[in-house]
ModelCIF file with pLDDT and N, C-alpha, C, O atoms, coordinates in Angstrom:
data_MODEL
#
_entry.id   MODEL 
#
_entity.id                         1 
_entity.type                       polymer 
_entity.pdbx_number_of_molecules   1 
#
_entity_poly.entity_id                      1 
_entity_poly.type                           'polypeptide(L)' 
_entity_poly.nstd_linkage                   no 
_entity_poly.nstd_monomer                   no 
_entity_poly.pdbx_seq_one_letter_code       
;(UNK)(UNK)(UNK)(UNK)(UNK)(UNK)(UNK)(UNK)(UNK)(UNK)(UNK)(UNK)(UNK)(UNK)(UNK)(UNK)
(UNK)(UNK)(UNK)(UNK)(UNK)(UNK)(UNK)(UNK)(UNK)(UNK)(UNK)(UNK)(UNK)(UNK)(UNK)(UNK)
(UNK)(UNK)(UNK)(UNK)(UNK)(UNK)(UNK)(UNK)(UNK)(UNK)(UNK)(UNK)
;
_entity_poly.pdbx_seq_one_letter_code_can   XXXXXXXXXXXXXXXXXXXXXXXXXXXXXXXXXXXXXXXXXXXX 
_entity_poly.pdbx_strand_id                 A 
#
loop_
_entity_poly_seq.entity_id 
_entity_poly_seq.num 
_entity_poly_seq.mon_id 
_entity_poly_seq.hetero 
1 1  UNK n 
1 2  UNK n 
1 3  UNK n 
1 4  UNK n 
1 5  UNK n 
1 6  UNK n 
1 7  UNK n 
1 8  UNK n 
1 9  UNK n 
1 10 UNK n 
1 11 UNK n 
1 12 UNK n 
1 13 UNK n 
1 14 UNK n 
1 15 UNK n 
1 16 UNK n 
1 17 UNK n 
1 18 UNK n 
1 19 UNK n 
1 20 UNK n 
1 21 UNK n 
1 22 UNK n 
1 23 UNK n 
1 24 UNK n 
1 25 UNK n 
1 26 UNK n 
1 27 UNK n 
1 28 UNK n 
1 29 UNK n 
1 30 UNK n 
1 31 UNK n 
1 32 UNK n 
1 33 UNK n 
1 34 UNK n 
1 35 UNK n 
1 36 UNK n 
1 37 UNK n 
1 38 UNK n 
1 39 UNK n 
1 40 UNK n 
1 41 UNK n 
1 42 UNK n 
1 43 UNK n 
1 44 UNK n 
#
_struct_asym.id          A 
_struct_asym.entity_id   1 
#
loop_
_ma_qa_metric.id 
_ma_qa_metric.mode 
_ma_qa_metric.name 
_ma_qa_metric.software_group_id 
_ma_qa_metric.type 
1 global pLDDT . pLDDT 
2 local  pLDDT . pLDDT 
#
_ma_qa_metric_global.metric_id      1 
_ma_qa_metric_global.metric_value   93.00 
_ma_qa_metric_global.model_id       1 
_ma_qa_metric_global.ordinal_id     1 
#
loop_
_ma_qa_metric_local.label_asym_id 
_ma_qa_metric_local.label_comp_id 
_ma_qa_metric_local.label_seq_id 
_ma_qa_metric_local.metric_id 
_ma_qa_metric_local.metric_value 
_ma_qa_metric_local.model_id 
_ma_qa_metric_local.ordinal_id 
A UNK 1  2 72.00 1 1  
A UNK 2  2 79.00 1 2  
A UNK 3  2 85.00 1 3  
A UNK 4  2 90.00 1 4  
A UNK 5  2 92.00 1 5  
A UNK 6  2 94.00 1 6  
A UNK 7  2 93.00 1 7  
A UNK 8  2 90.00 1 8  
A UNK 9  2 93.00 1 9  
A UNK 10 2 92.00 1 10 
A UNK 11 2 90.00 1 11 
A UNK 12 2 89.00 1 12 
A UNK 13 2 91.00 1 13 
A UNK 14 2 93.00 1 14 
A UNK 15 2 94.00 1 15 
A UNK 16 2 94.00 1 16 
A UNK 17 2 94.00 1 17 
A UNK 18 2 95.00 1 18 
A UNK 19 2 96.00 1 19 
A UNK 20 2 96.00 1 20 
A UNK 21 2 97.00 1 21 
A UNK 22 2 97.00 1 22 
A UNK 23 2 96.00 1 23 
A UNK 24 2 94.00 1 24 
A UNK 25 2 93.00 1 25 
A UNK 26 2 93.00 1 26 
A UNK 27 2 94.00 1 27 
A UNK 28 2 96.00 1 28 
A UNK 29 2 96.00 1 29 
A UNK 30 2 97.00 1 30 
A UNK 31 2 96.00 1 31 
A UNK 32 2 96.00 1 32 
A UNK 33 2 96.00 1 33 
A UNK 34 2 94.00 1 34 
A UNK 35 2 94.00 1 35 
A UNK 36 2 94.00 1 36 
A UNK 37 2 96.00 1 37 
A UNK 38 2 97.00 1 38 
A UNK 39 2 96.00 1 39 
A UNK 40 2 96.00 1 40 
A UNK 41 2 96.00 1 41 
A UNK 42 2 94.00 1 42 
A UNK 43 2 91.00 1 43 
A UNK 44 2 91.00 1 44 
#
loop_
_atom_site.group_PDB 
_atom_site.id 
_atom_site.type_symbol 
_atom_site.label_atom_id 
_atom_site.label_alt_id 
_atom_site.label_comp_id 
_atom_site.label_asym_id 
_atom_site.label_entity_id 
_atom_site.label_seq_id 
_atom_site.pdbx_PDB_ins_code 
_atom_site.Cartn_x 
_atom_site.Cartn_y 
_atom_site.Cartn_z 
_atom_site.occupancy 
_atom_site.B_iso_or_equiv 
_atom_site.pdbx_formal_charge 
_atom_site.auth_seq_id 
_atom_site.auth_comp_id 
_atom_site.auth_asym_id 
_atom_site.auth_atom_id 
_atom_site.pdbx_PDB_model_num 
ATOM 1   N N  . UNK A 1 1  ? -2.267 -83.979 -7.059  1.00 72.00 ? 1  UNK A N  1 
ATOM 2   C CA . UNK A 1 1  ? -2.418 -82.822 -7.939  1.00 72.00 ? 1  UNK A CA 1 
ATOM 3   C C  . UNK A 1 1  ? -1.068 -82.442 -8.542  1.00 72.00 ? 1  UNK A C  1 
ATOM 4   O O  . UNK A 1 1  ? -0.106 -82.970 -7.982  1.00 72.00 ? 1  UNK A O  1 
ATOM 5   N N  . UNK A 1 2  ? -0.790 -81.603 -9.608  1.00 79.00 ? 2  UNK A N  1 
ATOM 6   C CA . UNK A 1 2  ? 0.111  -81.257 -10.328 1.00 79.00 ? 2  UNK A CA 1 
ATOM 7   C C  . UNK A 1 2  ? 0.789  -80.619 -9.579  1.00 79.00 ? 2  UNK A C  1 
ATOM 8   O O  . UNK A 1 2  ? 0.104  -79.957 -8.799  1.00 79.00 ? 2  UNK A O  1 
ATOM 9   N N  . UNK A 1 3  ? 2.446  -80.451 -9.384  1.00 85.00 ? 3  UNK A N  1 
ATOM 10  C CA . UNK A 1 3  ? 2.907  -79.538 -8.703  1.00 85.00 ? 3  UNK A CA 1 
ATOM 11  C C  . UNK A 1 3  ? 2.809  -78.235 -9.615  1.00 85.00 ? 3  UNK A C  1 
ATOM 12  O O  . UNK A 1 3  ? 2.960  -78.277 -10.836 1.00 85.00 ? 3  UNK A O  1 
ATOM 13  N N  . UNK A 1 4  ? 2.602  -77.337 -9.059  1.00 90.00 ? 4  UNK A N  1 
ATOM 14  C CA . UNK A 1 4  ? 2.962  -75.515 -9.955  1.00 90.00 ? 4  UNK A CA 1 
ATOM 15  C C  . UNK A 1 4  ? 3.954  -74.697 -9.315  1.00 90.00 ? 4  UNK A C  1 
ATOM 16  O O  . UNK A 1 4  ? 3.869  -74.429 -8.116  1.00 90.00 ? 4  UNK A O  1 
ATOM 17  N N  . UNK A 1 5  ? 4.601  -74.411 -9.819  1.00 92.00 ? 5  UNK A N  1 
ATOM 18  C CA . UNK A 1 5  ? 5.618  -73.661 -8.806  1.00 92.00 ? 5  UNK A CA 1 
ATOM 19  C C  . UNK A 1 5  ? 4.877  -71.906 -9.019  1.00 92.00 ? 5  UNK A C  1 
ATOM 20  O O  . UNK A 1 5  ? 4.086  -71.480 -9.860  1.00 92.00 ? 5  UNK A O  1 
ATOM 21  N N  . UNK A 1 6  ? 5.338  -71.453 -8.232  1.00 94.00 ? 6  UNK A N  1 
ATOM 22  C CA . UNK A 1 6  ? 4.655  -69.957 -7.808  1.00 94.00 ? 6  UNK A CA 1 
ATOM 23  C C  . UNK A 1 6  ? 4.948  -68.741 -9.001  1.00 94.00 ? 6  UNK A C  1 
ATOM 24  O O  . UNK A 1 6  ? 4.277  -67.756 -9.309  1.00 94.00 ? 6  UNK A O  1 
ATOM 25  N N  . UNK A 1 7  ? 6.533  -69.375 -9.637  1.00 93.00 ? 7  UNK A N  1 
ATOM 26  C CA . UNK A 1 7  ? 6.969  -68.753 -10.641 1.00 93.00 ? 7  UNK A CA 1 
ATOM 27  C C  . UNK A 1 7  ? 5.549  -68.533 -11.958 1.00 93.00 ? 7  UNK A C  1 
ATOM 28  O O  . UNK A 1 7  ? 4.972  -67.493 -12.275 1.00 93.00 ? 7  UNK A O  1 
ATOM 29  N N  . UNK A 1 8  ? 5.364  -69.818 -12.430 1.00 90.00 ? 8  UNK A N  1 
ATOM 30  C CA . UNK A 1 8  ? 4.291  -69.979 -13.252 1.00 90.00 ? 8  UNK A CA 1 
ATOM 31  C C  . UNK A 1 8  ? 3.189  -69.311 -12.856 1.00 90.00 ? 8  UNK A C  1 
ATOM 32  O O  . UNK A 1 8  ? 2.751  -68.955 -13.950 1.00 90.00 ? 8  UNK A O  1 
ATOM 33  N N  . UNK A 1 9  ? 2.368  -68.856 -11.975 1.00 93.00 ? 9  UNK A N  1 
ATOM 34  C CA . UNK A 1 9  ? 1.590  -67.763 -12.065 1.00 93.00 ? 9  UNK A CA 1 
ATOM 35  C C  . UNK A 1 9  ? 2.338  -66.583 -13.107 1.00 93.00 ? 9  UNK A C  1 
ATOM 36  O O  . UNK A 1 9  ? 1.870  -66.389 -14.228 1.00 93.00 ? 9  UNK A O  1 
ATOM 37  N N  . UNK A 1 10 ? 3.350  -65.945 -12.691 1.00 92.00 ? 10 UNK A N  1 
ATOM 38  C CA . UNK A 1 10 ? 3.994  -64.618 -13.239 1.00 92.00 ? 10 UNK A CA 1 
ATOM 39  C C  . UNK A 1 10 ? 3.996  -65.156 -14.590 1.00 92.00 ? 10 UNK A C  1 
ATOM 40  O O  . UNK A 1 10 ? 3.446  -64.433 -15.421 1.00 92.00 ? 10 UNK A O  1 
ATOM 41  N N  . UNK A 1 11 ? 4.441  -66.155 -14.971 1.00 90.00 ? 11 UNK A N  1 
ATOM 42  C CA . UNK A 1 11 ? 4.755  -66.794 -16.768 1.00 90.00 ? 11 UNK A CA 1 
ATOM 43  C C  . UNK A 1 11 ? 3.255  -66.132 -17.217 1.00 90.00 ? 11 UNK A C  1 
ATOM 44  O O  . UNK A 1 11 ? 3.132  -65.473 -18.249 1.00 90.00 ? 11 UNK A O  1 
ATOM 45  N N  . UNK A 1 12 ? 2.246  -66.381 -16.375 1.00 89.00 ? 12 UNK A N  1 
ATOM 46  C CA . UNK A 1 12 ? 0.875  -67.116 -17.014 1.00 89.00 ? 12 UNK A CA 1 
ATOM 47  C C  . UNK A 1 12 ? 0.064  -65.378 -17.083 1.00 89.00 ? 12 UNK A C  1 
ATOM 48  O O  . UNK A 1 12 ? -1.077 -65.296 -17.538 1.00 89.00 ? 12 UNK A O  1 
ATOM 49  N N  . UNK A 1 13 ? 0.719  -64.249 -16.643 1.00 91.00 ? 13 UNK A N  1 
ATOM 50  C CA . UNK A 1 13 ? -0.074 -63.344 -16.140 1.00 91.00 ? 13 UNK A CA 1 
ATOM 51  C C  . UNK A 1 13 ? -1.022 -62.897 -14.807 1.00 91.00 ? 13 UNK A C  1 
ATOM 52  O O  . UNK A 1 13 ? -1.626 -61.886 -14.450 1.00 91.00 ? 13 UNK A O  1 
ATOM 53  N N  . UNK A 1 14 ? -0.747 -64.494 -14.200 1.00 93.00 ? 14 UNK A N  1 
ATOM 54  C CA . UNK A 1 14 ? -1.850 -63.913 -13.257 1.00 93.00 ? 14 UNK A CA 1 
ATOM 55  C C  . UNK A 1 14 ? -1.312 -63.498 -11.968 1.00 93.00 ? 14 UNK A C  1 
ATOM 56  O O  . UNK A 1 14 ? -2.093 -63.446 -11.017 1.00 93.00 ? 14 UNK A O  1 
ATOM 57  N N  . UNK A 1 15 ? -0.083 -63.196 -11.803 1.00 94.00 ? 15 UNK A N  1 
ATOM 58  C CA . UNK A 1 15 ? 0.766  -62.231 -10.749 1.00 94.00 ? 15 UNK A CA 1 
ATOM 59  C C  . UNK A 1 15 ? 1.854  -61.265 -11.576 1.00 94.00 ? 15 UNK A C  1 
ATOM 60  O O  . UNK A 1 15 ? 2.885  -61.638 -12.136 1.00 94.00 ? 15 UNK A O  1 
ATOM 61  N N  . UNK A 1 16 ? 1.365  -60.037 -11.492 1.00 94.00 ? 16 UNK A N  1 
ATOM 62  C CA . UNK A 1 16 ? 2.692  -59.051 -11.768 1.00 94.00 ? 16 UNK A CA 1 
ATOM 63  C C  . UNK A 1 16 ? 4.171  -58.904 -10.734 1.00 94.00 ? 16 UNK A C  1 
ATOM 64  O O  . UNK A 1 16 ? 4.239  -59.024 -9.511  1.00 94.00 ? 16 UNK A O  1 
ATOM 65  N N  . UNK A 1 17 ? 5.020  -58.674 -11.498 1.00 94.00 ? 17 UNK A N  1 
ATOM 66  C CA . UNK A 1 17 ? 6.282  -58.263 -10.038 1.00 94.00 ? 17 UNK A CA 1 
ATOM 67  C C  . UNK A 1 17 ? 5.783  -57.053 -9.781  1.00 94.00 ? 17 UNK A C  1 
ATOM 68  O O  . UNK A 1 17 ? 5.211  -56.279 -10.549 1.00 94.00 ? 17 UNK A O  1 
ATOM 69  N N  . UNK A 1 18 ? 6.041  -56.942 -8.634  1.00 95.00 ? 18 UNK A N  1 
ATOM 70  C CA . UNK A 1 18 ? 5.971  -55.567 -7.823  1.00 95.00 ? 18 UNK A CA 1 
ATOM 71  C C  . UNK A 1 18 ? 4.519  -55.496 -7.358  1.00 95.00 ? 18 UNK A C  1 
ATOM 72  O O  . UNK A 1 18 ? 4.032  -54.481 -6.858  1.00 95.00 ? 18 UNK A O  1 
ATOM 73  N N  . UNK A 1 19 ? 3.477  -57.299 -7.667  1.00 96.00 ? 19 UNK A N  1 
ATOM 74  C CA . UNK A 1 19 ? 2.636  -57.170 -6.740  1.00 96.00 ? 19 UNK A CA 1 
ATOM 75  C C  . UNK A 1 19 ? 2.152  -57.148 -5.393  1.00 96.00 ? 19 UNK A C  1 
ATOM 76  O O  . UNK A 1 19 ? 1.602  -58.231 -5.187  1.00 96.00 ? 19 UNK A O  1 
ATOM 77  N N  . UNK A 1 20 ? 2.108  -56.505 -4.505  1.00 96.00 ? 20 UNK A N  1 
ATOM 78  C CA . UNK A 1 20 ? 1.967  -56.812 -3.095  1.00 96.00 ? 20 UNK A CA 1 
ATOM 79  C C  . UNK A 1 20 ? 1.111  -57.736 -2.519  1.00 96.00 ? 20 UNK A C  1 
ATOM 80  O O  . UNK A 1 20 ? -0.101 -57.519 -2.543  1.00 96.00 ? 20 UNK A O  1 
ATOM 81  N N  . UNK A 1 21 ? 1.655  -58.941 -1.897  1.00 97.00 ? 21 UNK A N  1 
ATOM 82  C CA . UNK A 1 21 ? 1.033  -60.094 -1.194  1.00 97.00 ? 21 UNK A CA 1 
ATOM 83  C C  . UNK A 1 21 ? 1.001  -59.554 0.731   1.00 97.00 ? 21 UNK A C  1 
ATOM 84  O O  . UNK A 1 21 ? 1.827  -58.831 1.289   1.00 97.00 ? 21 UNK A O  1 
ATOM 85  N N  . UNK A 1 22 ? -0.046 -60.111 1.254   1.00 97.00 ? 22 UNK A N  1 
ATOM 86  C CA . UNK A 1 22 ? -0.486 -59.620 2.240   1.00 97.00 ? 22 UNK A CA 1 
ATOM 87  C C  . UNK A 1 22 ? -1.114 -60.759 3.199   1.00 97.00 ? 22 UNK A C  1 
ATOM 88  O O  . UNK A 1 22 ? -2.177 -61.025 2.638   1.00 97.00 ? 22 UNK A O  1 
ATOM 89  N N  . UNK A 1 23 ? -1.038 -61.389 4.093   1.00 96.00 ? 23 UNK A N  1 
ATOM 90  C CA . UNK A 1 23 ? -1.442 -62.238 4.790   1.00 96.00 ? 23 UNK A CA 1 
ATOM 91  C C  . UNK A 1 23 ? -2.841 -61.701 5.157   1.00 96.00 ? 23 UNK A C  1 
ATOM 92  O O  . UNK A 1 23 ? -3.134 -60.509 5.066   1.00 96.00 ? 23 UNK A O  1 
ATOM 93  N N  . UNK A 1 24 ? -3.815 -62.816 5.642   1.00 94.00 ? 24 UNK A N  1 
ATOM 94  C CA . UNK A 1 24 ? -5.536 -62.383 5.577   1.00 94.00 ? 24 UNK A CA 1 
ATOM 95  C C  . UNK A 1 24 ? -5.486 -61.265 6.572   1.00 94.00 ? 24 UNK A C  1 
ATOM 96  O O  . UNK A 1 24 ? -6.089 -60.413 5.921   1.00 94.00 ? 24 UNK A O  1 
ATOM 97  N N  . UNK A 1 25 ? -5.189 -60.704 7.667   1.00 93.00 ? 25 UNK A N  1 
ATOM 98  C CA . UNK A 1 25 ? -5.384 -59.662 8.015   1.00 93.00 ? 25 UNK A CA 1 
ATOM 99  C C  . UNK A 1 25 ? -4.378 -58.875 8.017   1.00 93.00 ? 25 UNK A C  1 
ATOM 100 O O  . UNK A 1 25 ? -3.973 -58.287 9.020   1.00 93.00 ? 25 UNK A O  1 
ATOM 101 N N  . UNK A 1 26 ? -3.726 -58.772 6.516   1.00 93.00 ? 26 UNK A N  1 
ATOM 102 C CA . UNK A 1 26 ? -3.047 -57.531 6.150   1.00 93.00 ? 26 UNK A CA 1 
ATOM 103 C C  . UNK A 1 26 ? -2.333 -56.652 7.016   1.00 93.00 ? 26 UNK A C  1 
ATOM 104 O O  . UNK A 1 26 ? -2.514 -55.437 7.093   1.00 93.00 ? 26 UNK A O  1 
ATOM 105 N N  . UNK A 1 27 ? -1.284 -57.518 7.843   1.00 94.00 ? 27 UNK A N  1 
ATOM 106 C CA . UNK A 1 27 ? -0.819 -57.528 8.732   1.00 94.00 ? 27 UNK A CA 1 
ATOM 107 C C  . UNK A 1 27 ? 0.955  -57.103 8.489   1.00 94.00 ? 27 UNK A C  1 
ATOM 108 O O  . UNK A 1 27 ? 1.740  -56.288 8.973   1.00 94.00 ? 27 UNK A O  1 
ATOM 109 N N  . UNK A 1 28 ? 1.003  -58.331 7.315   1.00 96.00 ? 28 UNK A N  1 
ATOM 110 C CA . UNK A 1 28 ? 2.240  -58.561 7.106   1.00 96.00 ? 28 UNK A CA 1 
ATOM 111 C C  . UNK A 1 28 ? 2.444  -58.350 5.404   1.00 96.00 ? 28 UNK A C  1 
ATOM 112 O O  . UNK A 1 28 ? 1.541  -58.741 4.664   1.00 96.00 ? 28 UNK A O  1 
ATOM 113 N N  . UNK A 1 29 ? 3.395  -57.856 4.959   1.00 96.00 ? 29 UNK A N  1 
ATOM 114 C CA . UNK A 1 29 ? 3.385  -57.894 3.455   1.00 96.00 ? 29 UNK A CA 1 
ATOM 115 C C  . UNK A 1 29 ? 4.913  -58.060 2.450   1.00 96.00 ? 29 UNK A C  1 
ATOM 116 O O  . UNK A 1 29 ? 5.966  -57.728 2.994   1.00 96.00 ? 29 UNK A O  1 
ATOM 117 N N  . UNK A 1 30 ? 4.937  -58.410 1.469   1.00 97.00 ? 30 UNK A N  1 
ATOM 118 C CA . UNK A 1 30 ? 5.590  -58.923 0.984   1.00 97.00 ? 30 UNK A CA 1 
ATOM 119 C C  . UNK A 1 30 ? 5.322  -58.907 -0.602  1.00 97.00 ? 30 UNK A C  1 
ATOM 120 O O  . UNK A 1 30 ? 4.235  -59.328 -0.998  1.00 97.00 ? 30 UNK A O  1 
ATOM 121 N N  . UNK A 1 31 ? 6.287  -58.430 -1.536  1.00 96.00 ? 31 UNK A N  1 
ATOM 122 C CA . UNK A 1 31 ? 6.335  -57.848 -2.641  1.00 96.00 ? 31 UNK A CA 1 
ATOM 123 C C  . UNK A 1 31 ? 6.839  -58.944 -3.801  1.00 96.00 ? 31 UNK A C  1 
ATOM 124 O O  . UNK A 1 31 ? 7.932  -59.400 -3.465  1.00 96.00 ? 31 UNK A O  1 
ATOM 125 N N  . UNK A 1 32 ? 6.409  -59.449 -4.950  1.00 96.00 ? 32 UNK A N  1 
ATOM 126 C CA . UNK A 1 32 ? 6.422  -60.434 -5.508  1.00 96.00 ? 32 UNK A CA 1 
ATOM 127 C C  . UNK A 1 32 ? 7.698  -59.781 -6.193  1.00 96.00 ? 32 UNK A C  1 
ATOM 128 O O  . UNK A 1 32 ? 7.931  -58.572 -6.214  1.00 96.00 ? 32 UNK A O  1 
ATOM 129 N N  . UNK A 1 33 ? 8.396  -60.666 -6.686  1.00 96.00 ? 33 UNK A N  1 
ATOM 130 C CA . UNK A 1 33 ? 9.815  -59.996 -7.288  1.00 96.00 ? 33 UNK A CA 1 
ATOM 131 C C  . UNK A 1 33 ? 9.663  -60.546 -8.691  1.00 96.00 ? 33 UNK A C  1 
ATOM 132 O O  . UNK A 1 33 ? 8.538  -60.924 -9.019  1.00 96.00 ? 33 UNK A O  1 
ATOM 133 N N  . UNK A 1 34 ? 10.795 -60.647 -9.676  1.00 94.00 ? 34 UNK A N  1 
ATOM 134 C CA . UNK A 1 34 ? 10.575 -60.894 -11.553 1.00 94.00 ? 34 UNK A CA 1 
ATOM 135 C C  . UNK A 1 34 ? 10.720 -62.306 -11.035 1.00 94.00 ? 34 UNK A C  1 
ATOM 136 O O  . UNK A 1 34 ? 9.857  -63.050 -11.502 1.00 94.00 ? 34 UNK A O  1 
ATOM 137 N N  . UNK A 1 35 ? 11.627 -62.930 -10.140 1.00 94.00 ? 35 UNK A N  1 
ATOM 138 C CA . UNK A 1 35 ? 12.135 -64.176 -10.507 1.00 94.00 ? 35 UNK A CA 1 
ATOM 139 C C  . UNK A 1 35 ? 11.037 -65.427 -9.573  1.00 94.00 ? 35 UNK A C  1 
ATOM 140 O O  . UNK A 1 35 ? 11.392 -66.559 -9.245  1.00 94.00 ? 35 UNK A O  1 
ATOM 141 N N  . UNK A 1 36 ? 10.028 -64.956 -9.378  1.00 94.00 ? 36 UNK A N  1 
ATOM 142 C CA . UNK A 1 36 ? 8.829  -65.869 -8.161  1.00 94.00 ? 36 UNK A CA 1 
ATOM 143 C C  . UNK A 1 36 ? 9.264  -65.683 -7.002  1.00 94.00 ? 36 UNK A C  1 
ATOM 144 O O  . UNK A 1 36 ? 8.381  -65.832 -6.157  1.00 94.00 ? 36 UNK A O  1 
ATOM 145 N N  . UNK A 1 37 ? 10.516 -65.350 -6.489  1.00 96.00 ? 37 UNK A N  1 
ATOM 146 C CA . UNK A 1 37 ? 10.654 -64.855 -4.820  1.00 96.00 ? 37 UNK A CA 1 
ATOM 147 C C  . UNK A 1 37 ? 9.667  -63.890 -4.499  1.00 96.00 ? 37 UNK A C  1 
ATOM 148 O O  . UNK A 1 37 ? 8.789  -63.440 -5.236  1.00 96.00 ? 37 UNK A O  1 
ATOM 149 N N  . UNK A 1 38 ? 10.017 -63.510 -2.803  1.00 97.00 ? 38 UNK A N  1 
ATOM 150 C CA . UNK A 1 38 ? 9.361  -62.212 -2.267  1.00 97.00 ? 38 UNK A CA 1 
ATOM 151 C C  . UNK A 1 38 ? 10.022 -61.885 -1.848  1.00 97.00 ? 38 UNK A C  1 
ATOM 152 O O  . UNK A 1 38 ? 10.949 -62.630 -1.527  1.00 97.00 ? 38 UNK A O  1 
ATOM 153 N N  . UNK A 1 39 ? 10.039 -60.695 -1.573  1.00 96.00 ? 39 UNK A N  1 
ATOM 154 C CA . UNK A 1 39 ? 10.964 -59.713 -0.541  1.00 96.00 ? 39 UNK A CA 1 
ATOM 155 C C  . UNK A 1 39 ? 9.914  -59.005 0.508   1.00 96.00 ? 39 UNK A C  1 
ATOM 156 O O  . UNK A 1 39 ? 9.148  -58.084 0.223   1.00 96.00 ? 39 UNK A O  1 
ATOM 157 N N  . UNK A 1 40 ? 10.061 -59.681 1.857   1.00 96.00 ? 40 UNK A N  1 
ATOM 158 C CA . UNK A 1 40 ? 9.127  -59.029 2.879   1.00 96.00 ? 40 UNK A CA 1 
ATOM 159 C C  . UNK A 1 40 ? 9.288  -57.532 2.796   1.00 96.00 ? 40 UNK A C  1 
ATOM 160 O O  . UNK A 1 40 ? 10.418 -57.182 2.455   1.00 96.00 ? 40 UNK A O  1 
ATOM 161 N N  . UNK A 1 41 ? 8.554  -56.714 2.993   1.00 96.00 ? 41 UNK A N  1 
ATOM 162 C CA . UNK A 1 41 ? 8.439  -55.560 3.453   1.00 96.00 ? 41 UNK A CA 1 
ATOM 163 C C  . UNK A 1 41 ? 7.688  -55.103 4.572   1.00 96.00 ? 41 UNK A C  1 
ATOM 164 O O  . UNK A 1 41 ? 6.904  -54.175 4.369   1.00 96.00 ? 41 UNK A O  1 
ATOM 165 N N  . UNK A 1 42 ? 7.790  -55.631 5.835   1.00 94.00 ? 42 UNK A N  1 
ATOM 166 C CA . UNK A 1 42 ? 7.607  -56.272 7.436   1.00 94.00 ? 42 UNK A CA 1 
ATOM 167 C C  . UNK A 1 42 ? 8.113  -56.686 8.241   1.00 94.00 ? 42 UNK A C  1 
ATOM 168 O O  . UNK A 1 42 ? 8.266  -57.886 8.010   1.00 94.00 ? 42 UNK A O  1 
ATOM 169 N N  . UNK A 1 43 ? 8.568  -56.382 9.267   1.00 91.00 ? 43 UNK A N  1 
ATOM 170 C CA . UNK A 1 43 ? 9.428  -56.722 9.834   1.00 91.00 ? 43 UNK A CA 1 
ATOM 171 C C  . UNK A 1 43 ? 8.235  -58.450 10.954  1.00 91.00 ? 43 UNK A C  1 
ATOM 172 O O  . UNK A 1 43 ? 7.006  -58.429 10.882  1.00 91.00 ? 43 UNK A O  1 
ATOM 173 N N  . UNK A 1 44 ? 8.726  -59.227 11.507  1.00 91.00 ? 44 UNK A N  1 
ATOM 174 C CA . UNK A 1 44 ? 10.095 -59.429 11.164  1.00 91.00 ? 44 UNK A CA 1 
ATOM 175 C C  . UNK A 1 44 ? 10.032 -59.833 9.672   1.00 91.00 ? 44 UNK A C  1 
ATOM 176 O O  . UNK A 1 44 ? 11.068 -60.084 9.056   1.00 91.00 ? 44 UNK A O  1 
#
């Protein structure tokens, strides 16, 4: 399959920055940044 890097969602619209990502039981979370990183907001 094609590689996509995570950035290209945000290019494409279909992730905003400052969206909050969340593991399936919303446990742990982590904030999409402008440049395709995250910045946890969870310890650890």
């Amino acid at each position: 399959a094609p590689r996509v890097a995570f950035a290209s969602l945000l290019d494409r619209g279909l992730v905003s920055a400052g969206t909050m990502l969340t593991d399936a039981k919303s446990r742990n979370r982590a904030m999409v940044r402008a440049d395709g990183t995250l910045s946890l907001e969870t310890a650890p």
